[in-house]
C-alpha atoms as a PDB file:
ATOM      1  CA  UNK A   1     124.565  91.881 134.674  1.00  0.00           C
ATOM      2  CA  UNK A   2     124.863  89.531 137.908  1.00  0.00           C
ATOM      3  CA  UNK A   3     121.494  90.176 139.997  1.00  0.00           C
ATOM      4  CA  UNK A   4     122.820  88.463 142.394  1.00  0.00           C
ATOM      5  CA  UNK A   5     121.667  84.695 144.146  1.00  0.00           C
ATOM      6  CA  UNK A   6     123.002  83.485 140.824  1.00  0.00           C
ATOM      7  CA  UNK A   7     120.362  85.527 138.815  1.00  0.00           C
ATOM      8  CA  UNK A   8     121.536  86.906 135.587  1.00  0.00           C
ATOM      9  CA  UNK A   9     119.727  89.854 133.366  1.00  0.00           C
ATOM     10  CA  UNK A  10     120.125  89.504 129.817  1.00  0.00           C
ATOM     11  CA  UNK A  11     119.264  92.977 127.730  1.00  0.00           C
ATOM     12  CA  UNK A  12     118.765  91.413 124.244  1.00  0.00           C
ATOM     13  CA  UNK A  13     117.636  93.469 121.378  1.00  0.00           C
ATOM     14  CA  UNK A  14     115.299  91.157 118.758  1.00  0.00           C
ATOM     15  CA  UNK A  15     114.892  93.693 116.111  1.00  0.00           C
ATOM     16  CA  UNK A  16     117.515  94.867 114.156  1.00  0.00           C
ATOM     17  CA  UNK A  17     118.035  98.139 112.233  1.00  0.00           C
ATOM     18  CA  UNK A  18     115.707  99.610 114.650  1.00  0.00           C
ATOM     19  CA  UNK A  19     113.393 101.632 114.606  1.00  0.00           C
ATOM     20  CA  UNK A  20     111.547 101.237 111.373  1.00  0.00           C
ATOM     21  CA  UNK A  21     115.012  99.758 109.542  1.00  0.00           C
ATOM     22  CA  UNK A  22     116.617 102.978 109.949  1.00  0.00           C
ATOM     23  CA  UNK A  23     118.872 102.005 113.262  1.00  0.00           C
ATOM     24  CA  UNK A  24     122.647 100.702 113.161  1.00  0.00           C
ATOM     25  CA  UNK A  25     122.200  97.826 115.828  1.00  0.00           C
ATOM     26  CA  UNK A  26     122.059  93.876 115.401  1.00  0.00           C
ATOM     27  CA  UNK A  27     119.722  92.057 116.376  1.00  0.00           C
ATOM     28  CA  UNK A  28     120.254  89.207 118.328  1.00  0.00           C
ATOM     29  CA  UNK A  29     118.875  85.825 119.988  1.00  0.00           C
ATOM     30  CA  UNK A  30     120.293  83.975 122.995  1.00  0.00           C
ATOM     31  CA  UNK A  31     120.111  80.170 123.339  1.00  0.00           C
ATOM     32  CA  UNK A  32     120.620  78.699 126.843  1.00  0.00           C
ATOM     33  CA  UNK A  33     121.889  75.380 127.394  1.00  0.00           C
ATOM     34  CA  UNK A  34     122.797  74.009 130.480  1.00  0.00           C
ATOM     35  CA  UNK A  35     122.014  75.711 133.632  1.00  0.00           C
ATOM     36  CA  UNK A  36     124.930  77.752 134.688  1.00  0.00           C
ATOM     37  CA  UNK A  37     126.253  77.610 131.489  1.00  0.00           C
ATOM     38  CA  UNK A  38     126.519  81.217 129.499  1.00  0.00           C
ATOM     39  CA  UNK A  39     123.900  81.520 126.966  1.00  0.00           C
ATOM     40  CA  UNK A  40     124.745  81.402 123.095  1.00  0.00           C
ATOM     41  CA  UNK A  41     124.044  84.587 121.325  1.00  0.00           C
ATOM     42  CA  UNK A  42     123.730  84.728 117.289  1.00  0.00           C
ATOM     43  CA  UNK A  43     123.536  88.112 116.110  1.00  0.00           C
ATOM     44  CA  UNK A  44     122.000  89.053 112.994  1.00  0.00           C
ATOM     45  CA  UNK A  45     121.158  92.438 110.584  1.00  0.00           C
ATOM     46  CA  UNK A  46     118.363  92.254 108.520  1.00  0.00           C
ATOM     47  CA  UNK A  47     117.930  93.429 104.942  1.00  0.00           C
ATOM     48  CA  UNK A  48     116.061  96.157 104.020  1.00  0.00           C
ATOM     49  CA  UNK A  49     112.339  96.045 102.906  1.00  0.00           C
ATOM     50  CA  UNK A  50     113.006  99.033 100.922  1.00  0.00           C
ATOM     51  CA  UNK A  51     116.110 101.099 100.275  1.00  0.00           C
ATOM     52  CA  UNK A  52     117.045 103.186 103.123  1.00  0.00           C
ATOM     53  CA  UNK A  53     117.759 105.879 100.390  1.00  0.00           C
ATOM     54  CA  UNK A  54     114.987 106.553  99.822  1.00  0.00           C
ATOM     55  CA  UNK A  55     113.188 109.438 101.557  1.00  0.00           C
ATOM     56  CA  UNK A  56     109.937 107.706 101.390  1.00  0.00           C
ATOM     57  CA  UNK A  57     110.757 104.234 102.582  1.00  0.00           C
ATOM     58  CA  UNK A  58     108.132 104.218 105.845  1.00  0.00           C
ATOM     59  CA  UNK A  59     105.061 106.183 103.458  1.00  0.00           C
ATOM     60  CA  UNK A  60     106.118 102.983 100.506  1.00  0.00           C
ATOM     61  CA  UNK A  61     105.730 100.503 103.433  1.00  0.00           C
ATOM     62  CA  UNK A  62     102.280 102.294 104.661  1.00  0.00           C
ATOM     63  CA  UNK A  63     100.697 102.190 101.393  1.00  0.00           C
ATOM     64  CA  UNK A  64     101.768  98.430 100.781  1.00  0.00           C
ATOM     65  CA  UNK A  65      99.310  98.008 104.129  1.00  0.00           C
ATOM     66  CA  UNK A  66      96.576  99.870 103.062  1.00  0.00           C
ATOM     67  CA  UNK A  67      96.912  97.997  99.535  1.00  0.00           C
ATOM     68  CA  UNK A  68      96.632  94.751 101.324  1.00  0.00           C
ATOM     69  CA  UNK A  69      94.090  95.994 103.557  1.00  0.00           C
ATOM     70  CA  UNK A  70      91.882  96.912 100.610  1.00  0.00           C
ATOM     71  CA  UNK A  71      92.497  93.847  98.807  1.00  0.00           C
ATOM     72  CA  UNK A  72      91.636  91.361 101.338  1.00  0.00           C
ATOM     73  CA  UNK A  73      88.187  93.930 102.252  1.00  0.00           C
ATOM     74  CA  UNK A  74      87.380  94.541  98.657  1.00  0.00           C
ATOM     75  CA  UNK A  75      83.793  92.340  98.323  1.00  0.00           C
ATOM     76  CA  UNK A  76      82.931  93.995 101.803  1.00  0.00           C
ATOM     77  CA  UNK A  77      83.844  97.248 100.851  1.00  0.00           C
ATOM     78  CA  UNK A  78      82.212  96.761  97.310  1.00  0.00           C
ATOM     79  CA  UNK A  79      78.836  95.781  98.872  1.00  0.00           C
ATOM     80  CA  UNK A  80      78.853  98.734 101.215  1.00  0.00           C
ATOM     81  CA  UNK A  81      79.689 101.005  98.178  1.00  0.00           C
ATOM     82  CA  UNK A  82      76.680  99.684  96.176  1.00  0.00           C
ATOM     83  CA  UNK A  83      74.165 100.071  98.851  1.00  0.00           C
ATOM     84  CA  UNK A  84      74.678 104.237  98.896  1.00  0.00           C
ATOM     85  CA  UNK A  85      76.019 104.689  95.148  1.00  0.00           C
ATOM     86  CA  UNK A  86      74.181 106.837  92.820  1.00  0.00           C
ATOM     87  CA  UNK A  87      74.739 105.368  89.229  1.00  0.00           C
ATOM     88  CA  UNK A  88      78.627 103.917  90.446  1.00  0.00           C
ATOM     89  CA  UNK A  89      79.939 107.319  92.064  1.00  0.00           C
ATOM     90  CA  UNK A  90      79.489 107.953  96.010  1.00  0.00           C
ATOM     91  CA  UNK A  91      80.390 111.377  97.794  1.00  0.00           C
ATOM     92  CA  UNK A  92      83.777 111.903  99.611  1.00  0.00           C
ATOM     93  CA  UNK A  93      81.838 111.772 102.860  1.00  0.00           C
ATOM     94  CA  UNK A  94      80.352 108.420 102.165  1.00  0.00           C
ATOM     95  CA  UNK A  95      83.836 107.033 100.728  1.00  0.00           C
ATOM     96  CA  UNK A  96      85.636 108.155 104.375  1.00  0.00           C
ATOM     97  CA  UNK A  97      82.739 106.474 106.194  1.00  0.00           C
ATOM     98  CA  UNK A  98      82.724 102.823 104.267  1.00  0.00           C
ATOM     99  CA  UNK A  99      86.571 102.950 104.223  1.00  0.00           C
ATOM    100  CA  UNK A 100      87.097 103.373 108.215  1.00  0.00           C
ATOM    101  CA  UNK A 101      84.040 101.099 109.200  1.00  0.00           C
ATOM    102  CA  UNK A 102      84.726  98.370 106.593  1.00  0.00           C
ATOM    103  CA  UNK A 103      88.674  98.446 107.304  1.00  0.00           C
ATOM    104  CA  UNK A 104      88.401  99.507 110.909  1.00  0.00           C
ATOM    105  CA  UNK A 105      90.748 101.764 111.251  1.00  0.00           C
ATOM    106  CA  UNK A 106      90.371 105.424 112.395  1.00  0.00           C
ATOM    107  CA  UNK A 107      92.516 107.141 109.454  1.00  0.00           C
ATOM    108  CA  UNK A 108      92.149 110.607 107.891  1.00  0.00           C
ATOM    109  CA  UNK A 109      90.982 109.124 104.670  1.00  0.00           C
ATOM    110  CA  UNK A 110      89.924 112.473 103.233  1.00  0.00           C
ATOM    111  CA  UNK A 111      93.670 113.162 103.001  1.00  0.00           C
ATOM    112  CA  UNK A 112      94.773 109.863 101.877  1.00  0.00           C
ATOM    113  CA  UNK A 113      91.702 109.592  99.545  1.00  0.00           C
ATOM    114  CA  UNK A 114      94.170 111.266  96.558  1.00  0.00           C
ATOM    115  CA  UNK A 115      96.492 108.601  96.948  1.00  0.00           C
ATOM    116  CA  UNK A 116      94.551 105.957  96.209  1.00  0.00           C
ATOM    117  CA  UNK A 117      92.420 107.005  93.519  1.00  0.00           C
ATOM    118  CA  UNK A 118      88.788 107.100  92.173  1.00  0.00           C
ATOM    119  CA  UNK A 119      88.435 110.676  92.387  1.00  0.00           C
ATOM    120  CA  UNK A 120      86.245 112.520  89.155  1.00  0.00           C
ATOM    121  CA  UNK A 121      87.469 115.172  87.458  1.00  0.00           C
ATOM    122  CA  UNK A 122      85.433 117.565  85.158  1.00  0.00           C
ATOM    123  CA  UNK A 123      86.910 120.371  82.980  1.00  0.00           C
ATOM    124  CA  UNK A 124      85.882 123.713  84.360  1.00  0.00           C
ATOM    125  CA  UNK A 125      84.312 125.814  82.393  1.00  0.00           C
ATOM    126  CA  UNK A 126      85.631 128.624  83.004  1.00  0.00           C
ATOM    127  CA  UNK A 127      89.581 127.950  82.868  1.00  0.00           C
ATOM    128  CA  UNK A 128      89.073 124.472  81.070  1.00  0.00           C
ATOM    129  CA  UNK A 129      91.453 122.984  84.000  1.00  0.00           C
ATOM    130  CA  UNK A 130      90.848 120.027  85.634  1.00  0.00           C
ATOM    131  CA  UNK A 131      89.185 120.216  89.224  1.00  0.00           C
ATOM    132  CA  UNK A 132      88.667 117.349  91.620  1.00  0.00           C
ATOM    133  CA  UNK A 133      84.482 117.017  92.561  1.00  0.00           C
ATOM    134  CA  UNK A 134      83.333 115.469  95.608  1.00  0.00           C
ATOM    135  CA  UNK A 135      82.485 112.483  93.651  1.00  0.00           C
ATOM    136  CA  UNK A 136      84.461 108.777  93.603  1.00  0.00           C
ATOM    137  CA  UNK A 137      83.989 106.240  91.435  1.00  0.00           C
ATOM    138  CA  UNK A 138      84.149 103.416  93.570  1.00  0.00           C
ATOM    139  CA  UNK A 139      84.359 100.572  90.427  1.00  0.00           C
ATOM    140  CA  UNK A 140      87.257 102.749  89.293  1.00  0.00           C
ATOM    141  CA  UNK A 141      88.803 102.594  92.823  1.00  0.00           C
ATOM    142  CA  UNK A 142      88.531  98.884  93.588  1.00  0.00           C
ATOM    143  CA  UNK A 143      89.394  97.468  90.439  1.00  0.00           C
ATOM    144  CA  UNK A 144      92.787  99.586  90.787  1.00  0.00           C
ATOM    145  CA  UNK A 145      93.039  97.180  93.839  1.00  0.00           C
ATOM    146  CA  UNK A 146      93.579  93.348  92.635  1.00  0.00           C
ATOM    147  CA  UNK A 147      95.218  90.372  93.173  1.00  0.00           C
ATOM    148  CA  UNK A 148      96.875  88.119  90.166  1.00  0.00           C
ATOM    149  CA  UNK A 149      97.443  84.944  89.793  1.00  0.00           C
ATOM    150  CA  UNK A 150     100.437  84.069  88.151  1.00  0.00           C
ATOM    151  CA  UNK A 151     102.111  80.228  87.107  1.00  0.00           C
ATOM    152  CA  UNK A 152     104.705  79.648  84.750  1.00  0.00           C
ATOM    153  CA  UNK A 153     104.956  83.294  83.437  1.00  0.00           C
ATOM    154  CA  UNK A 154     101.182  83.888  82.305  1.00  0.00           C
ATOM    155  CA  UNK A 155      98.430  84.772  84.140  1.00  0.00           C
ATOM    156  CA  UNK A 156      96.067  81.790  84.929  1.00  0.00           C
ATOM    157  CA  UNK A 157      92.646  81.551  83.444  1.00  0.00           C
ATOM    158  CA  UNK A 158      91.869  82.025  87.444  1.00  0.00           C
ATOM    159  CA  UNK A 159      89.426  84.209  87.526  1.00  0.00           C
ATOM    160  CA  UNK A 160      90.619  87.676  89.644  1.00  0.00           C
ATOM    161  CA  UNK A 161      87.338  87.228  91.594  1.00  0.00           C
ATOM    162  CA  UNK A 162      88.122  84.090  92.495  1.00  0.00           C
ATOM    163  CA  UNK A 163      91.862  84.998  93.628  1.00  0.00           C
ATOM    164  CA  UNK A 164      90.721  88.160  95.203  1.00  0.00           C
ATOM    165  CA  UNK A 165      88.029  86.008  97.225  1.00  0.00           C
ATOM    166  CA  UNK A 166      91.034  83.366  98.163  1.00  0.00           C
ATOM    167  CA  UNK A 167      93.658  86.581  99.178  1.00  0.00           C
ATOM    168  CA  UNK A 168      91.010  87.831 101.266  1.00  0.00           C
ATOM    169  CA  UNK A 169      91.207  84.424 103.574  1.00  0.00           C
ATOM    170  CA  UNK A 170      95.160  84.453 102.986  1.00  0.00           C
ATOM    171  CA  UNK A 171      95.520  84.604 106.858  1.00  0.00           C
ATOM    172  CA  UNK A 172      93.575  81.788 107.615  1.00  0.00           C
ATOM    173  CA  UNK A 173      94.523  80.255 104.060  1.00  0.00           C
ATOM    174  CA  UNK A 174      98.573  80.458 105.038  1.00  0.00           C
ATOM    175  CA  UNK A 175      97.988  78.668 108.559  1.00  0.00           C
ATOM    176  CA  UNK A 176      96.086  75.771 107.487  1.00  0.00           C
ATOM    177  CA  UNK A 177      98.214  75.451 104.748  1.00  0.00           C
ATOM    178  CA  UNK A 178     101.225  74.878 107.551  1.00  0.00           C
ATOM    179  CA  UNK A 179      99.393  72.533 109.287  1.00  0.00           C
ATOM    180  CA  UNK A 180      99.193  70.610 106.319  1.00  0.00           C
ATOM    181  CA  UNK A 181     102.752  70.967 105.166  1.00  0.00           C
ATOM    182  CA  UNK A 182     103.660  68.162 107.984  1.00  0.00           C
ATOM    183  CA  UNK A 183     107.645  67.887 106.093  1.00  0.00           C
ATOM    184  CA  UNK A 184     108.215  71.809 106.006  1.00  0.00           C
ATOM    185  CA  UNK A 185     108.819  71.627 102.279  1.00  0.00           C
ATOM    186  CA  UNK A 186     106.333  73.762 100.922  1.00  0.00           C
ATOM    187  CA  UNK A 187     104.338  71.437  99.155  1.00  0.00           C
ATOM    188  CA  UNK A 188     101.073  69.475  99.941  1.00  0.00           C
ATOM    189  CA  UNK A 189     100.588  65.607  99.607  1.00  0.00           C
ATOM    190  CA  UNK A 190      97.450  64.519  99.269  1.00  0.00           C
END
């Protein structure tokens, strides 16, 4: 679009597939070169990170997050767990509170709660089904929340405390490490 005094407007759209990798448009990136010259544009459509036939492709993506999130919190949200446990079980109430002040974010975690896990059952008497208490079993949660170490096809004798400790730094972990990678070929010489 000319804007006239030899201004141009460029409407470029960065993300493609959107929104959330459902949309039909490319994405695209425009390179300038000289001035006056038209820019170059490279247009591009991204892969899915799920299939898009599935129904469930955004809720799959959500729980990868909170999986992540948990992961790289666990020691934090295993200390907080341990100060208000009674004999490794904490109430439903104290689960939502240590879950949205140790991760931060302001989620109904009573609803999300059964997805994730940890919840004790008992038989009832009565009708001998199942029923969910108010308890959680925090050890039972976490340790459904770890991070392995694999090389060469079998798990290293890493321990998972030690890898779970190192994923919860990945952030910091993955910038230093390119920093150090001054050649861009993934590996470190020392």
């Amino acid at each position: 679009m000319d804007a006239g005094d030899d201004t141009a407007v460029y409407t470029v759209f960065s993300a493609s597939k959107y929104p959330n990798q459902m949309g039909t448009n490319l994405g695209a990136v425009l390179v300038f070169g000289e001035k006056g010259e038209e820019p170059e544009t490279f247009s591009y459509f991204s892969t899915p990170l799920c299939d898009p036939d599935v129904d469930n492709c955004i809720a799959s993506s959500n729980r990868r997050t909170l999986v992540e999130l948990i992961c790289r919190h666990k020691y934090p949200l295993q200390t907080a767990f341990e100060e208000c446990a009674d004999h490794g079980f904490v109430t439903i109430d104290q689960w939502v509170a240590i879950m949205q002040t140790e991760l931060g974010l302001d989620l109904d975690w009573r609803t999300i709660q059964p997805l994730l896990g940890g919840a004790v059952g008992r038989a009832d008497p009565n009708t001998q089904k199942m029923v969910v208490t108010d308890q959680i079993d925090y050890k039972k949660f976490l340790n459904a929340f770890n991070v392995e170490f694999q090389r060469g096809g079998g798990k290293s004798a890493i321990t998972s405390s030690v890898v779970n400790q190192l994923y919860s730094n990945r952030p910091q972990l993955v910038a230093l490490f390119r920093v150090l990678d001054v050649n861009r070929d993934g590996n470190l010489t020392l």
